[in-house]
C-alpha atoms as a PDB file:
ATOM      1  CA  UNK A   1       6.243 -13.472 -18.895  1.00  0.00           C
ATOM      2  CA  UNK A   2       2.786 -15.101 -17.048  1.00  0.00           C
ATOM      3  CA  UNK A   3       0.195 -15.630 -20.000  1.00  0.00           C
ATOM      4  CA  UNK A   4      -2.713 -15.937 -16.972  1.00  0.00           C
ATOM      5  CA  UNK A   5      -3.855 -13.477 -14.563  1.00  0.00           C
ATOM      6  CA  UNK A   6      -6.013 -14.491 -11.421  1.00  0.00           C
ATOM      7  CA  UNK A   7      -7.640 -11.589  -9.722  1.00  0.00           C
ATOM      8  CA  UNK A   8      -8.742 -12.483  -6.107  1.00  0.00           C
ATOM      9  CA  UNK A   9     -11.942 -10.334  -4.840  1.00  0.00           C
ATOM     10  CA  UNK A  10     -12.002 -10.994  -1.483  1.00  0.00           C
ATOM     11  CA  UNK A  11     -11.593  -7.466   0.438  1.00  0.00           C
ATOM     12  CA  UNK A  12     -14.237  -5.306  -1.877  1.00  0.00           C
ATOM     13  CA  UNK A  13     -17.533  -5.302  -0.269  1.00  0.00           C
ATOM     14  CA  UNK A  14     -20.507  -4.806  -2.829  1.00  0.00           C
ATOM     15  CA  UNK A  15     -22.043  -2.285  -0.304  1.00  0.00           C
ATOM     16  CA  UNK A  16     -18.840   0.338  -1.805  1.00  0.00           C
ATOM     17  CA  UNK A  17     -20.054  -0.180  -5.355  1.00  0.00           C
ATOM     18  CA  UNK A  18     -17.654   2.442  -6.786  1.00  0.00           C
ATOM     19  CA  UNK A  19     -15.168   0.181  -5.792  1.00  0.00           C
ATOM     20  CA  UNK A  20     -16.512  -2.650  -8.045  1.00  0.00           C
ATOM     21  CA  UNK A  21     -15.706  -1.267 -11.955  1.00  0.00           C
ATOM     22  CA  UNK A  22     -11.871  -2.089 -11.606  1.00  0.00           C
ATOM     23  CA  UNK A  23     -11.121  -5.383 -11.226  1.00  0.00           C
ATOM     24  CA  UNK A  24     -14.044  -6.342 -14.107  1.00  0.00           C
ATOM     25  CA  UNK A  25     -12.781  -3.159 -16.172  1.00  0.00           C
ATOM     26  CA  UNK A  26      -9.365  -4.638 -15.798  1.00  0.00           C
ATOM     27  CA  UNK A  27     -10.172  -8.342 -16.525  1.00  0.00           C
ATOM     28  CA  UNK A  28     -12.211  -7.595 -19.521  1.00  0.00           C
ATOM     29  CA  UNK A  29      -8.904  -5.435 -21.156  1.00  0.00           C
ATOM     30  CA  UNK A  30      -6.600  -8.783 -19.831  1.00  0.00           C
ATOM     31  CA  UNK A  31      -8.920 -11.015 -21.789  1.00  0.00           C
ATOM     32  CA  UNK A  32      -9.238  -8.567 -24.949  1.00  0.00           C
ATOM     33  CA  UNK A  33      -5.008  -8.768 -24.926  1.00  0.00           C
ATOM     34  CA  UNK A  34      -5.121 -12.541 -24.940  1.00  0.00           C
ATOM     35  CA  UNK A  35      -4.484 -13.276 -21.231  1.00  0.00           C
ATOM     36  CA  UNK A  36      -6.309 -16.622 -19.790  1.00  0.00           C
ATOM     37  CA  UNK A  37      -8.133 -14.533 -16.785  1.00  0.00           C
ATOM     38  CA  UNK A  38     -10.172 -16.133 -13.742  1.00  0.00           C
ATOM     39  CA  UNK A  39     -11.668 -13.665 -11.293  1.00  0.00           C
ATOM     40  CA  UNK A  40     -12.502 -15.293  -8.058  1.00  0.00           C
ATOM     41  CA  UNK A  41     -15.391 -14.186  -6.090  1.00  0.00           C
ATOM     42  CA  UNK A  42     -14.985 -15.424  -2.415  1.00  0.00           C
ATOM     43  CA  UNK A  43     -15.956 -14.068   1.309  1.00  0.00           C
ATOM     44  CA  UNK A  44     -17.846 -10.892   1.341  1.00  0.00           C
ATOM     45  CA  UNK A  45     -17.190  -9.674  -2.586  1.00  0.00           C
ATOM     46  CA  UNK A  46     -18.707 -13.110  -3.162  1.00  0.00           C
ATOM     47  CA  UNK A  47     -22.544 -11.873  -2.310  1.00  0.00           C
ATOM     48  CA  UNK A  48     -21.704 -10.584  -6.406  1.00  0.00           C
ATOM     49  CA  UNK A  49     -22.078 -14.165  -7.638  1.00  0.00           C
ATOM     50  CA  UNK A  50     -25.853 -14.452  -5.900  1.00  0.00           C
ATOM     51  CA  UNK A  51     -28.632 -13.911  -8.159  1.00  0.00           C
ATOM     52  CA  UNK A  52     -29.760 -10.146  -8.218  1.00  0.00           C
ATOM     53  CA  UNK A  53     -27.355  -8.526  -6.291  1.00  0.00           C
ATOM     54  CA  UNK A  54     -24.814  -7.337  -9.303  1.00  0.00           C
ATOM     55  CA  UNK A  55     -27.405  -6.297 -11.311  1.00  0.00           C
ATOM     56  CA  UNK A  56     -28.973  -4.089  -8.498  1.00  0.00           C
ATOM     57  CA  UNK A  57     -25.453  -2.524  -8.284  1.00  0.00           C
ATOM     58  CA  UNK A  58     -23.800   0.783  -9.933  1.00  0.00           C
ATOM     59  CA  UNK A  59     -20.172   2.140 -10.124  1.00  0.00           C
ATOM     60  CA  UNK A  60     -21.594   5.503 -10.195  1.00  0.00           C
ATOM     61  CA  UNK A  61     -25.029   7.738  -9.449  1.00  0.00           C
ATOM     62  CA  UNK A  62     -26.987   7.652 -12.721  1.00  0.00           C
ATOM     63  CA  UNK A  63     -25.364   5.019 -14.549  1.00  0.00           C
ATOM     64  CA  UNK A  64     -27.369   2.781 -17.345  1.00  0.00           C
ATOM     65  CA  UNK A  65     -24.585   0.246 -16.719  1.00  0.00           C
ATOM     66  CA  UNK A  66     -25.046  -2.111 -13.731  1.00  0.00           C
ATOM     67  CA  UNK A  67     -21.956  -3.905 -11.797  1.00  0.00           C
ATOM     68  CA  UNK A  68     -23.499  -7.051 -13.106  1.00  0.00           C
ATOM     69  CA  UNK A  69     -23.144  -5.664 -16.977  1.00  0.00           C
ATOM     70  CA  UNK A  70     -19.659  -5.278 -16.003  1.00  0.00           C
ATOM     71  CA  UNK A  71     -19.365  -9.083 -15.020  1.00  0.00           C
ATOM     72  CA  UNK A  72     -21.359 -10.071 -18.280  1.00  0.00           C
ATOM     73  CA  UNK A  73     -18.589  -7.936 -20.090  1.00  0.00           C
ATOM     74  CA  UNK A  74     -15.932  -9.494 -18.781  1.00  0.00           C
ATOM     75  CA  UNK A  75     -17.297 -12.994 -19.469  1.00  0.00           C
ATOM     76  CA  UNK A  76     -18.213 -12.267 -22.958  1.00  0.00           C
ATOM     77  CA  UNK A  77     -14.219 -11.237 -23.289  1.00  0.00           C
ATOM     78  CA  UNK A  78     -13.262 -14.682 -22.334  1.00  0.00           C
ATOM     79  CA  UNK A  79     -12.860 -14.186 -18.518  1.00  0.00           C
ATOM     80  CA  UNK A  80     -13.709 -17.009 -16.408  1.00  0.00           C
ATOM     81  CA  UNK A  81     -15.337 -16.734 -12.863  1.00  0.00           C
ATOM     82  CA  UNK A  82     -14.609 -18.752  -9.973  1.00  0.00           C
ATOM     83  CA  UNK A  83     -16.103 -18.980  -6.843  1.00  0.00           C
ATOM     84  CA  UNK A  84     -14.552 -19.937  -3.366  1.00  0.00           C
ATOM     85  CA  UNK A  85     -16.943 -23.119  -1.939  1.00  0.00           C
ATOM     86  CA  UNK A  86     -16.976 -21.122   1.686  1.00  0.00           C
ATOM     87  CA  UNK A  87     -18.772 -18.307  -0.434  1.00  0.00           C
ATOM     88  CA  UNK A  88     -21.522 -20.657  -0.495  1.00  0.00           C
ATOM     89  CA  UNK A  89     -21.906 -21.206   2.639  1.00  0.00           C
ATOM     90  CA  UNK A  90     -22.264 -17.493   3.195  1.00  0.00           C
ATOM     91  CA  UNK A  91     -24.486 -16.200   0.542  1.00  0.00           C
ATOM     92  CA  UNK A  92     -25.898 -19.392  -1.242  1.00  0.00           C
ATOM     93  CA  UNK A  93     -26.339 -21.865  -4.115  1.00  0.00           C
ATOM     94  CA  UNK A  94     -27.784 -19.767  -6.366  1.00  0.00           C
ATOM     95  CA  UNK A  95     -25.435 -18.259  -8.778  1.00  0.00           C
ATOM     96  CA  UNK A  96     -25.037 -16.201 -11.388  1.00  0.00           C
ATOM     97  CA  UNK A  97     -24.645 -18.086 -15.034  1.00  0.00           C
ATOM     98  CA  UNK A  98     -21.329 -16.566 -15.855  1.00  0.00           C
ATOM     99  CA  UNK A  99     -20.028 -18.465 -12.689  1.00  0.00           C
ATOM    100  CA  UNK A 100     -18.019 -20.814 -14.739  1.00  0.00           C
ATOM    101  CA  UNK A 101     -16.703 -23.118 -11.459  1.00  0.00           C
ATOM    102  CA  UNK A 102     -16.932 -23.713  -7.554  1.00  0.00           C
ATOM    103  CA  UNK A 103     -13.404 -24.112  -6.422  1.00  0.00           C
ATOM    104  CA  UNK A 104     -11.645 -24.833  -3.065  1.00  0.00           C
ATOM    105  CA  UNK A 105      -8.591 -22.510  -1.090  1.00  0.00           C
ATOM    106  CA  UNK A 106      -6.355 -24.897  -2.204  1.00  0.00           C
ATOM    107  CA  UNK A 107      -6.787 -24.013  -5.652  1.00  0.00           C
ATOM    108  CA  UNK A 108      -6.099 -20.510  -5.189  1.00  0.00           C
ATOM    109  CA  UNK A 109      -2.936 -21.055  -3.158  1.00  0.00           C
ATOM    110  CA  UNK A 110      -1.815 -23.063  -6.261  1.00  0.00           C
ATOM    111  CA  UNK A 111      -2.173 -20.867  -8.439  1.00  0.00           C
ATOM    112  CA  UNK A 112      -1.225 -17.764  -6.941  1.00  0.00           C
ATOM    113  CA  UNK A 113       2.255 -19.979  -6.126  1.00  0.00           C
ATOM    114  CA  UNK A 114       2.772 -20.374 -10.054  1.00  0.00           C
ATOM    115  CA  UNK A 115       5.257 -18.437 -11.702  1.00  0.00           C
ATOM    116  CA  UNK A 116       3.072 -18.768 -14.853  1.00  0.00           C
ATOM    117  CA  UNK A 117       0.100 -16.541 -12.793  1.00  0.00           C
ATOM    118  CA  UNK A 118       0.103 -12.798 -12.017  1.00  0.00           C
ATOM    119  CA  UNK A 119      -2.644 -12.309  -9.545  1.00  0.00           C
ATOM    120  CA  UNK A 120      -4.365  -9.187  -8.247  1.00  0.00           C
ATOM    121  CA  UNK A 121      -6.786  -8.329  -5.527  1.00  0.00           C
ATOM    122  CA  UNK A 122      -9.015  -6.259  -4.680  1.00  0.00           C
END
């Protein structure tokens, strides 16, 4: 059985923010059952890792909890986030703190090749 579980955001756009409890709701129960997790924030669901867009963000009307609580969840559980370098190039340098590493497409390819990696997207 895979001990890690990568989960790719890549096709969620931040504009849809219903869409966005999920994959952090899901990582943050991985990560509370002992899983290594990595969420990787690349093309446009990586606007999330700029400064002041999460936390301007809610899953639902009313809501005292912000998509960016969500990420800080998540993190606190042990959940690493990645982001894709071409991210940068679309939405900038300036990053959330719980962005734990800027990595490259090859990096996702290799790990979403190992048999020791379940991997999700969203």
């Amino acid at each position: 059985m895979a001990n890690k579980l990568m989960i790719i955001m890549v096709n969620t756009d931040p504009a849809n923010a219903s869409e966005l409890g999920a994959p952090f709701f899901q990582a943050t129960v991985a990560a509370a059952m002992d899983y290594q997790v990595e969420v990787i924030l690349t093309a446009r669901a990586g606007e999330l890792a700029k400064k002041g867009v999460a936390d301007r963000l809610f899953v639902k009307e009313f809501s005292q909890k912000s998509v960016y609580d969500f990420i800080k969840d998540a993190h606190g559980a042990g959940v690493q986030f990645k982001v894709c370098t071409p991210t940068l190039d679309l939405w900038g340098d300036d990053l959330i703190p719980e962005v734990n590493e800027i990595v490259g497409g090859a990096y996702v390819i290799e790990q979403a090749m190992d048999d020791d990696v379940v991997t999700f997207t969203y």
